[in-house]
PDB file of N, CA and C in Angstrom:
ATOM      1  N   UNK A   1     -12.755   9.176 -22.416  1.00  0.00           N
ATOM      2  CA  UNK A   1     -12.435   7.877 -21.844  1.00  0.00           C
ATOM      3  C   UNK A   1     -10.950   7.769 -21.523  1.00  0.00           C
ATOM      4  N   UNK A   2     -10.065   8.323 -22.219  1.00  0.00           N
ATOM      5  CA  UNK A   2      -8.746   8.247 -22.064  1.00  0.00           C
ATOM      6  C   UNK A   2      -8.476   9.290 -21.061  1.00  0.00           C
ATOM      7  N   UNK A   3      -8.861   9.874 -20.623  1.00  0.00           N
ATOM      8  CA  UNK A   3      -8.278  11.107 -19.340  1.00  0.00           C
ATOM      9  C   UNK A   3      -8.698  10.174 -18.459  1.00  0.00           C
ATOM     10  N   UNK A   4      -9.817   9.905 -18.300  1.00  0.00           N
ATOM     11  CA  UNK A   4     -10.498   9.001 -17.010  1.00  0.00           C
ATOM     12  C   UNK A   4      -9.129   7.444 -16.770  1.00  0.00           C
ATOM     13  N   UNK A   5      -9.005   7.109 -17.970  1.00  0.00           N
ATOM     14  CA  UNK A   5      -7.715   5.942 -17.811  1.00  0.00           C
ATOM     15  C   UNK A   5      -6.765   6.625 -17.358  1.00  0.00           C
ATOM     16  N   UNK A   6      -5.961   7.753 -18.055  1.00  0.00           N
ATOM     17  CA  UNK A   6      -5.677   8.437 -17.115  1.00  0.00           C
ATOM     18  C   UNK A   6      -4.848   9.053 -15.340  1.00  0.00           C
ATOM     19  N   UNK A   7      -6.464   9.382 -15.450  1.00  0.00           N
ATOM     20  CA  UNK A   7      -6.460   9.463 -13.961  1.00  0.00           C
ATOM     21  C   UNK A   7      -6.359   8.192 -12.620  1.00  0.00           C
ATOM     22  N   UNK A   8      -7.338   7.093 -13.263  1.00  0.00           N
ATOM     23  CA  UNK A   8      -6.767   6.400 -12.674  1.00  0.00           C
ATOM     24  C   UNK A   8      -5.669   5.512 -12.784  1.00  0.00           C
ATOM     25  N   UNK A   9      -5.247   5.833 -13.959  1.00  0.00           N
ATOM     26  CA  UNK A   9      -3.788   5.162 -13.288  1.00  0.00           C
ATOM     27  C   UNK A   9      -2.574   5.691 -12.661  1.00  0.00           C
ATOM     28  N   UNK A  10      -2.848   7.318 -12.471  1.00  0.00           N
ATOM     29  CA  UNK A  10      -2.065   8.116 -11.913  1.00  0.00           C
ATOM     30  C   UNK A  10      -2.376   7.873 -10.278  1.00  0.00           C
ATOM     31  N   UNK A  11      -3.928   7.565 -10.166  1.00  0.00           N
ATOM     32  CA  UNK A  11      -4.241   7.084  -8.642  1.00  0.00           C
ATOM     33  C   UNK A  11      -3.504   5.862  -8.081  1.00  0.00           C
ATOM     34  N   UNK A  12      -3.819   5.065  -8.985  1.00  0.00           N
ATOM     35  CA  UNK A  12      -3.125   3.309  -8.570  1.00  0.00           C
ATOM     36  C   UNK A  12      -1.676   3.913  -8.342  1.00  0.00           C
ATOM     37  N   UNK A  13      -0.937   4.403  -8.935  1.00  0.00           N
ATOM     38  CA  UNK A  13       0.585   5.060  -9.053  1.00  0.00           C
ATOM     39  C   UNK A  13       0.909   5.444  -7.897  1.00  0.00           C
ATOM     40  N   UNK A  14      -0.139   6.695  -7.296  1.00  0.00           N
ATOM     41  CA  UNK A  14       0.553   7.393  -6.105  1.00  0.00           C
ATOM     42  C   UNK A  14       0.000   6.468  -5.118  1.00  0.00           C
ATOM     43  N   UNK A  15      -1.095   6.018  -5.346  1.00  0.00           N
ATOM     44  CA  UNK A  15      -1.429   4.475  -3.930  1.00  0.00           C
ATOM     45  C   UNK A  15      -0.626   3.606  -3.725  1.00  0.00           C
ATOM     46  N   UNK A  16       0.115   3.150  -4.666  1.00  0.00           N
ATOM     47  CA  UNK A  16       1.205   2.037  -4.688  1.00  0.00           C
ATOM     48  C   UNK A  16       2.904   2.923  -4.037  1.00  0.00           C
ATOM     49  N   UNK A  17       2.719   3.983  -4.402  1.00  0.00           N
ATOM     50  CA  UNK A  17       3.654   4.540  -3.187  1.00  0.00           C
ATOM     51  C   UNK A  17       3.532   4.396  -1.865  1.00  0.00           C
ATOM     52  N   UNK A  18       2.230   4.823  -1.626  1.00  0.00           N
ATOM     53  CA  UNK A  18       1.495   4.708  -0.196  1.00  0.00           C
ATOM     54  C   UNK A  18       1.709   3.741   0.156  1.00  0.00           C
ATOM     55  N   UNK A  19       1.350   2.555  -0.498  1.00  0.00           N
ATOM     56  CA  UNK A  19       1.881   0.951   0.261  1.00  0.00           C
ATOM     57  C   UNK A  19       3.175   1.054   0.423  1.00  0.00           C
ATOM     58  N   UNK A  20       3.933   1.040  -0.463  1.00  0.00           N
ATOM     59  CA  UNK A  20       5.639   1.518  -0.236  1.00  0.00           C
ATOM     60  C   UNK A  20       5.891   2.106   1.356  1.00  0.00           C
ATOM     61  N   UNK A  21       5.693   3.421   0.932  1.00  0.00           N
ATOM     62  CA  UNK A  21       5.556   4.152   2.555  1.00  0.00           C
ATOM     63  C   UNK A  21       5.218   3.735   3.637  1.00  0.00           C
ATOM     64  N   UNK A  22       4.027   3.230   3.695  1.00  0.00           N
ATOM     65  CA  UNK A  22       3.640   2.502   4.550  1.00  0.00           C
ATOM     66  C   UNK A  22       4.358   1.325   5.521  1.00  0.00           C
ATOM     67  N   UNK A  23       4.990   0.508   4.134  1.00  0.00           N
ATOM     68  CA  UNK A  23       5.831  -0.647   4.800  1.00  0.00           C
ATOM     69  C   UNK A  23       7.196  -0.180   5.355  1.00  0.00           C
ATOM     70  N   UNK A  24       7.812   0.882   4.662  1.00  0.00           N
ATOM     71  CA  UNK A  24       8.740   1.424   5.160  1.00  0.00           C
ATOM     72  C   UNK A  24       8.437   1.692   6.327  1.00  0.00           C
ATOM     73  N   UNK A  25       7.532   2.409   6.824  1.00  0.00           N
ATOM     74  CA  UNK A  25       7.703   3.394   8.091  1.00  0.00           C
ATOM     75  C   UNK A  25       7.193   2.252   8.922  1.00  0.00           C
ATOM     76  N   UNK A  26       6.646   0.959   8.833  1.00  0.00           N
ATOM     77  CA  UNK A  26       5.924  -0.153   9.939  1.00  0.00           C
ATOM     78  C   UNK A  26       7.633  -1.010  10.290  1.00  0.00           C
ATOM     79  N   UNK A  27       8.487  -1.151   8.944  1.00  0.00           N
ATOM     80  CA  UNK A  27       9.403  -0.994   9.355  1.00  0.00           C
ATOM     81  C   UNK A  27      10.579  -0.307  10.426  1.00  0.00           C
ATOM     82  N   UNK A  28      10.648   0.708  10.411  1.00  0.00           N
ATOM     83  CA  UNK A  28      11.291   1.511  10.931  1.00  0.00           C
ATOM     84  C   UNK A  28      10.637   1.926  12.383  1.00  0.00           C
ATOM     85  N   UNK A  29       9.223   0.954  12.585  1.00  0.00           N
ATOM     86  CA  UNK A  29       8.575   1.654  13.847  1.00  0.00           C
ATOM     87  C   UNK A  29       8.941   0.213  14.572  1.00  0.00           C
ATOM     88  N   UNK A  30       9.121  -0.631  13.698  1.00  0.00           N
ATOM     89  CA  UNK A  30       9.422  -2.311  14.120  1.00  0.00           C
ATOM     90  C   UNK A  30      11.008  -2.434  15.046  1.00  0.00           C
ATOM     91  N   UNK A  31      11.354  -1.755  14.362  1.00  0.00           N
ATOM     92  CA  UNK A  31      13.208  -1.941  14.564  1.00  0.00           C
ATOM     93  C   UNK A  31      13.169  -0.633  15.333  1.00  0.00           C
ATOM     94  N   UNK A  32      12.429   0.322  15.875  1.00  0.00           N
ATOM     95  CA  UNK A  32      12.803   1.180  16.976  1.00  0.00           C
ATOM     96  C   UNK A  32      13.518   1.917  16.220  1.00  0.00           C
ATOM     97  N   UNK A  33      13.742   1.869  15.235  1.00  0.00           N
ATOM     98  CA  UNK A  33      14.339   3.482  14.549  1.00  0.00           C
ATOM     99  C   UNK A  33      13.694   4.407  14.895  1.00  0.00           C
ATOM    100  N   UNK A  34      12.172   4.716  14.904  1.00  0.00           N
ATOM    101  CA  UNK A  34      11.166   6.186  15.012  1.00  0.00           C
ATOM    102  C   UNK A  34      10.647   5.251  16.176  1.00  0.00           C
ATOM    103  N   UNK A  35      10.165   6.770  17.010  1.00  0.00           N
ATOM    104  CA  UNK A  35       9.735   6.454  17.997  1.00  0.00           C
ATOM    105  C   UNK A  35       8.490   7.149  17.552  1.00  0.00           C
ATOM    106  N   UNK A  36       6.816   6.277  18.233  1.00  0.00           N
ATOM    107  CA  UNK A  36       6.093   6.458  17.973  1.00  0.00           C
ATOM    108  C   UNK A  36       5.050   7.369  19.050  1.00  0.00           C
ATOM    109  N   UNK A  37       5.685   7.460  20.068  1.00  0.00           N
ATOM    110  CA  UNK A  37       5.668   8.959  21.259  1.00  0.00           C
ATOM    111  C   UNK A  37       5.559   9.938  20.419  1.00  0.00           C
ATOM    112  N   UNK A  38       6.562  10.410  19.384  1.00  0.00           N
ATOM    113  CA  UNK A  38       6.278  11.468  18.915  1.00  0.00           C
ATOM    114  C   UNK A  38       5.191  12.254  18.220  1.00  0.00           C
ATOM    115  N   UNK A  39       4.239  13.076  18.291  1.00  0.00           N
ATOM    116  CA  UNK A  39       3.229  13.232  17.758  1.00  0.00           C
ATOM    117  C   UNK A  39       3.429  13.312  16.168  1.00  0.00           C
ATOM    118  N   UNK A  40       3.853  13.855  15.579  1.00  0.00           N
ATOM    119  CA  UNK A  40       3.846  13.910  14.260  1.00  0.00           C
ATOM    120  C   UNK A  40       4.071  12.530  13.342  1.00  0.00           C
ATOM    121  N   UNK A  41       5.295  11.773  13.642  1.00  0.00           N
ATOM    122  CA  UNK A  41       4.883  10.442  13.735  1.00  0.00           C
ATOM    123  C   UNK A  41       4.227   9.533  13.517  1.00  0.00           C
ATOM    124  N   UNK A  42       3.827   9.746  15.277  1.00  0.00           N
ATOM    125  CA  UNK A  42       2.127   8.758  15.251  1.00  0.00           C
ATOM    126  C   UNK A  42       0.958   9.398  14.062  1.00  0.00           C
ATOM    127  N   UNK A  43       0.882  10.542  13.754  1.00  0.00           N
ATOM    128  CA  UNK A  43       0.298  11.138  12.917  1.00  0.00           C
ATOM    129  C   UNK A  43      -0.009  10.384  11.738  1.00  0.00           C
ATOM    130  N   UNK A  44       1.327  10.421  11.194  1.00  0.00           N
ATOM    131  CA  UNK A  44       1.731   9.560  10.085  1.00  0.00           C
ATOM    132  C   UNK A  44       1.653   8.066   9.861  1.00  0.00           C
ATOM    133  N   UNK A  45       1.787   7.637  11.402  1.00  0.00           N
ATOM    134  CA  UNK A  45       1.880   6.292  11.024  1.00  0.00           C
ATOM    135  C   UNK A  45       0.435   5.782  10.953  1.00  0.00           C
ATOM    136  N   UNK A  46      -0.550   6.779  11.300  1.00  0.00           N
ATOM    137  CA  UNK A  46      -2.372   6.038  11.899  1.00  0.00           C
ATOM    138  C   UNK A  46      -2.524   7.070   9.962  1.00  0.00           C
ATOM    139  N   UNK A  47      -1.949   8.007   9.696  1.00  0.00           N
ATOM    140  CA  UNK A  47      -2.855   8.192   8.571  1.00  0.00           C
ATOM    141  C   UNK A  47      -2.229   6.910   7.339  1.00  0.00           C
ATOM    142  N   UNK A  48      -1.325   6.537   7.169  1.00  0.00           N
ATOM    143  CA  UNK A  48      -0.586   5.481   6.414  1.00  0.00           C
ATOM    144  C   UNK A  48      -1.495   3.828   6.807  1.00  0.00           C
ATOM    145  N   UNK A  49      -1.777   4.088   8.095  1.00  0.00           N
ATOM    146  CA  UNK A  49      -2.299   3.068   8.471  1.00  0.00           C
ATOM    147  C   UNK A  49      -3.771   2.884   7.963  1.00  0.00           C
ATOM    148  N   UNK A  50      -4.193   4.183   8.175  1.00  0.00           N
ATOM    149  CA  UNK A  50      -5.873   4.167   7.681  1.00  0.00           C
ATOM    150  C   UNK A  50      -6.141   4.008   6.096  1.00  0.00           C
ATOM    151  N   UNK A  51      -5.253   4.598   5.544  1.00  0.00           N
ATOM    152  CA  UNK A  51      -4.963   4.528   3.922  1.00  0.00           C
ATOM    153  C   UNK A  51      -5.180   3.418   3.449  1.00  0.00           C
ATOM    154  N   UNK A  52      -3.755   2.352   3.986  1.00  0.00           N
ATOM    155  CA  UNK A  52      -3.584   0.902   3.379  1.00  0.00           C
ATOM    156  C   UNK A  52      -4.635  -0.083   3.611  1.00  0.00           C
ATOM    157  N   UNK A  53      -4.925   0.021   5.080  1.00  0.00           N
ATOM    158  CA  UNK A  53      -5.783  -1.163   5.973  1.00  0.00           C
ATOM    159  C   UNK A  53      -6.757  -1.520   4.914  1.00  0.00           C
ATOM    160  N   UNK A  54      -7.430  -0.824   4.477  1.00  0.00           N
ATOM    161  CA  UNK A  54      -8.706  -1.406   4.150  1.00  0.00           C
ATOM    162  C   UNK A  54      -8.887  -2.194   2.696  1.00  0.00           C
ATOM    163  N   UNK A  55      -7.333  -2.230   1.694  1.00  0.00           N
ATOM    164  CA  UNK A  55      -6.548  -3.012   0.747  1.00  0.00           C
ATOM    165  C   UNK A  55      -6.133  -3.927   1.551  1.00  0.00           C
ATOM    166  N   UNK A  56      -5.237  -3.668   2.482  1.00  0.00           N
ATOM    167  CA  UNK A  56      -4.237  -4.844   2.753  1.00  0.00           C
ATOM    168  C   UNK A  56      -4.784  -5.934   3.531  1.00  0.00           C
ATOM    169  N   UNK A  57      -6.147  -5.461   4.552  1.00  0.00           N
ATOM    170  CA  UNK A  57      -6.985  -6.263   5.670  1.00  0.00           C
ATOM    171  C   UNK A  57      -7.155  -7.505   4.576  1.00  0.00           C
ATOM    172  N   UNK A  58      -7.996  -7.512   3.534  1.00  0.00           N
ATOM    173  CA  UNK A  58      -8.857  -8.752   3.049  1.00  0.00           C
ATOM    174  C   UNK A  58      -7.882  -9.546   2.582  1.00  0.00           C
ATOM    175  N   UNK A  59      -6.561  -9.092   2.281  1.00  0.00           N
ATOM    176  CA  UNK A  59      -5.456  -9.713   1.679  1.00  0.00           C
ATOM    177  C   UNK A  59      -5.058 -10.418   2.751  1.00  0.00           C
ATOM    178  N   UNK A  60      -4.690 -10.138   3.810  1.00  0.00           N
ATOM    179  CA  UNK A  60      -4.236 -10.636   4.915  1.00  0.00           C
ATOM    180  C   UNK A  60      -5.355 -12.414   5.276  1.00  0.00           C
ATOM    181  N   UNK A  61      -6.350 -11.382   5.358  1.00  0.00           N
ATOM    182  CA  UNK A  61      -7.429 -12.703   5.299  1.00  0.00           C
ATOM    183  C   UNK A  61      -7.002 -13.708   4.570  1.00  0.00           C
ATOM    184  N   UNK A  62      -6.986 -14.038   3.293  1.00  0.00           N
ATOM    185  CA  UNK A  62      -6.696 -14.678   2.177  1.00  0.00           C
ATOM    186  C   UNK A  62      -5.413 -15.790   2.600  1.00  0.00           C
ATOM    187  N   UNK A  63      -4.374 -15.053   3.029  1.00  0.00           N
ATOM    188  CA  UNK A  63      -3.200 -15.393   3.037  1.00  0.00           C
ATOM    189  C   UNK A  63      -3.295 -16.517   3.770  1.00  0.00           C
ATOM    190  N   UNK A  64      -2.305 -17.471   4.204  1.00  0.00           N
ATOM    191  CA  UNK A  64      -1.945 -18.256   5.048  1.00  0.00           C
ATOM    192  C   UNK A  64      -0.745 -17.732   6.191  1.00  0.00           C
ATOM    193  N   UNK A  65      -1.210 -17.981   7.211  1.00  0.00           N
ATOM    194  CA  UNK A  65      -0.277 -17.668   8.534  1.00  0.00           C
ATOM    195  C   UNK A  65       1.315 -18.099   8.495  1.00  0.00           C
ATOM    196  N   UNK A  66       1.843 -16.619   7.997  1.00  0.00           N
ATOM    197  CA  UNK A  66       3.289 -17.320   7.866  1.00  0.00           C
ATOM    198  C   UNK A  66       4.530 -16.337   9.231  1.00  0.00           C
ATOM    199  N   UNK A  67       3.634 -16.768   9.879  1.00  0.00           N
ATOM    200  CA  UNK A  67       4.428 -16.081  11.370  1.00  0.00           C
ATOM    201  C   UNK A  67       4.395 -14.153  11.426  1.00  0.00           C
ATOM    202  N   UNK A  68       5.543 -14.305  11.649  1.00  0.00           N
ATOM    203  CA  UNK A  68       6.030 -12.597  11.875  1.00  0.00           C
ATOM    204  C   UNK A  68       5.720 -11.832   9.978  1.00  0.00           C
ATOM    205  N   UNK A  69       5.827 -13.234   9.422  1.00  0.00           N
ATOM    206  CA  UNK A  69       6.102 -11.891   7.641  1.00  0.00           C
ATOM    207  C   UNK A  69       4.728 -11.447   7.241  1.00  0.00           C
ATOM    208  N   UNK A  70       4.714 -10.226   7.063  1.00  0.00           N
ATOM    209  CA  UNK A  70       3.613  -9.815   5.721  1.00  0.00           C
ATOM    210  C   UNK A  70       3.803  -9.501   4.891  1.00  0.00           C
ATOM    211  N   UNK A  71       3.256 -10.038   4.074  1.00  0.00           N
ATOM    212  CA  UNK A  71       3.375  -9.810   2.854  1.00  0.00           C
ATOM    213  C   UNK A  71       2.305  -9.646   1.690  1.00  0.00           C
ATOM    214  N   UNK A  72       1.254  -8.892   2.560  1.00  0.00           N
ATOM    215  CA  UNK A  72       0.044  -8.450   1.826  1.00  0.00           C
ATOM    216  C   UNK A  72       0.270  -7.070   1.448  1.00  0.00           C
ATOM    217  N   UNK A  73       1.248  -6.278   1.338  1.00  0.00           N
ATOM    218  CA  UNK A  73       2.049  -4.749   0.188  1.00  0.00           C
ATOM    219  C   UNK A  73       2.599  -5.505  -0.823  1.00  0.00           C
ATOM    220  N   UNK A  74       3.593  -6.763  -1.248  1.00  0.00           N
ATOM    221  CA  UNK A  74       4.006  -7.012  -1.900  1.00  0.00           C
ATOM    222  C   UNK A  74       2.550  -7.636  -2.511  1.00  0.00           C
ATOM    223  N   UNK A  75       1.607  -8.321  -2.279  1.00  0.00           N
ATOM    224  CA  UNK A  75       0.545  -8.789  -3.164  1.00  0.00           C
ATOM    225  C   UNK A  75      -0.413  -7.808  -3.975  1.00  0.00           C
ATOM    226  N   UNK A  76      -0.440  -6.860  -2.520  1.00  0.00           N
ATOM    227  CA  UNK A  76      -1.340  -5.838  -3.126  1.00  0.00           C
ATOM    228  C   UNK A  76      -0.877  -4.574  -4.465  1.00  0.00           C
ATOM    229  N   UNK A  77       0.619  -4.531  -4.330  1.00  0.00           N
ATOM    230  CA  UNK A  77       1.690  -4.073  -5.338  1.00  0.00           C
ATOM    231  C   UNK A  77       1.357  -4.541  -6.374  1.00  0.00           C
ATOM    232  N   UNK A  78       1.589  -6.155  -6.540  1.00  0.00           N
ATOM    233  CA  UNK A  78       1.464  -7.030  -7.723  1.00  0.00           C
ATOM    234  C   UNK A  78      -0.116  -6.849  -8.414  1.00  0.00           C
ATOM    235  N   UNK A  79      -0.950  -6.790  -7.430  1.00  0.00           N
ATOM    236  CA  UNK A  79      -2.461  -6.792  -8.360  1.00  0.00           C
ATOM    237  C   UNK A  79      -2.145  -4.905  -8.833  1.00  0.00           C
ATOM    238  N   UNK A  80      -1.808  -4.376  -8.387  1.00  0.00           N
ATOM    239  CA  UNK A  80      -2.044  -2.497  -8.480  1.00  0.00           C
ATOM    240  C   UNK A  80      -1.285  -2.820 -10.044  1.00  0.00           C
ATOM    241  N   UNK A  81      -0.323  -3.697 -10.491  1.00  0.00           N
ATOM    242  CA  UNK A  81       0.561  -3.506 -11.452  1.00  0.00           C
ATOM    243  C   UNK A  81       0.051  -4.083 -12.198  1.00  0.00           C
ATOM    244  N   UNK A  82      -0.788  -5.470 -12.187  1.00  0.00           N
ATOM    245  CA  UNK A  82      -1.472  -5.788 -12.519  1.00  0.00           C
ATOM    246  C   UNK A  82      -3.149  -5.007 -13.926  1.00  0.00           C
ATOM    247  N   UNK A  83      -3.847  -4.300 -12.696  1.00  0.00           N
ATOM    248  CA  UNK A  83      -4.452  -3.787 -12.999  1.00  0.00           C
ATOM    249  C   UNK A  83      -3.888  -2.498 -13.838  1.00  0.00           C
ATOM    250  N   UNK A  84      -3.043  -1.864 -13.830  1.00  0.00           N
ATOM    251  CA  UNK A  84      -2.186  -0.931 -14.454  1.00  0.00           C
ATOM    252  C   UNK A  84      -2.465  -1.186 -15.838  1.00  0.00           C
ATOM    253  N   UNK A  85      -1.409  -2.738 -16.129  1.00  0.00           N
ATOM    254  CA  UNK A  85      -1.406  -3.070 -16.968  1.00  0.00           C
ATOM    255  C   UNK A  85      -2.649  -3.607 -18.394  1.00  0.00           C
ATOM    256  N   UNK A  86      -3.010  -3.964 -17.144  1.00  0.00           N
ATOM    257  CA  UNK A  86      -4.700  -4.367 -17.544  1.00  0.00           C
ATOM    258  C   UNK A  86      -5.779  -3.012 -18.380  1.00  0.00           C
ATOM    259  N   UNK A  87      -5.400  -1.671 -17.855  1.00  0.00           N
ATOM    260  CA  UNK A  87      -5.609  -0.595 -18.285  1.00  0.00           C
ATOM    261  C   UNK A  87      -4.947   0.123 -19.319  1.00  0.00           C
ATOM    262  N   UNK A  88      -4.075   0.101 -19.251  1.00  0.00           N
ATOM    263  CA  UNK A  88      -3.171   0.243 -20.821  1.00  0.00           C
ATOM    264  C   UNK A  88      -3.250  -0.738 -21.736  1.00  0.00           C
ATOM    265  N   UNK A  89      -3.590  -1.647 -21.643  1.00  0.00           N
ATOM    266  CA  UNK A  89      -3.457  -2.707 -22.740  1.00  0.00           C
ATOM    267  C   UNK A  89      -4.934  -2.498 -23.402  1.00  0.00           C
ATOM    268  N   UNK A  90      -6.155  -2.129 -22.650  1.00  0.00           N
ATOM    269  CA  UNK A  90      -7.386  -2.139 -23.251  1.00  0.00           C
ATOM    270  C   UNK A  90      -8.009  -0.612 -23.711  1.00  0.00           C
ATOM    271  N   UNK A  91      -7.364   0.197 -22.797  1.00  0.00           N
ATOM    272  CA  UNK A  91      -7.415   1.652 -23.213  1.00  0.00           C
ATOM    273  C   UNK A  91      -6.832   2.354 -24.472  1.00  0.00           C
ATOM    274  N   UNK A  92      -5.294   1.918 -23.968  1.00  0.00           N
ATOM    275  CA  UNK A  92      -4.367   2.908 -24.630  1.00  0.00           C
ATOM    276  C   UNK A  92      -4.211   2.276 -25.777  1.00  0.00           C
TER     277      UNK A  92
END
């Protein structure tokens, strides 16, 4: 039972990077830093994209329309830390 806790919390860990990453690079594609012509890139930005979407979509739902900001990585962060915690406290 404890490897399986574990593992997933080593998953939630490197996923919650992924959101990280993610916002970084939507950043940086926002402000024209990276250009998204480039194939490798775009690569990155549709596999980052395919990763998060399907966490961050229902969150988005949820939310209320607050213009240009998102802020469904910072929510989805908070539940990942959440649940973390939630797993060490009953496991470990």
């Amino acid at each position: 039972m404890r490897s399986l806790a574990l593992l997933i919390d080593q998953i939630l860990d490197i996923y919650s990077w992924v959101i990280i990453a993610s916002a970084i690079v939507s950043w940086l594609v926002a402000f024209g830093v990276v250009n998204v012509r480039n194939q490798v890139v775009r690569m990155l930005v549709d596999l980052l994209y395919r990763l998060t979407e399907p966490v961050l979509r229902p969150i988005r739902r949820l939310l209320p329309n607050l213009g240009g900001i998102d802020i469904s990585p910072v929510i989805a962060l908070l539940l990942i830390i959440f649940l973390r915690h939630l797993l060490r406290e009953y496991v470990f």
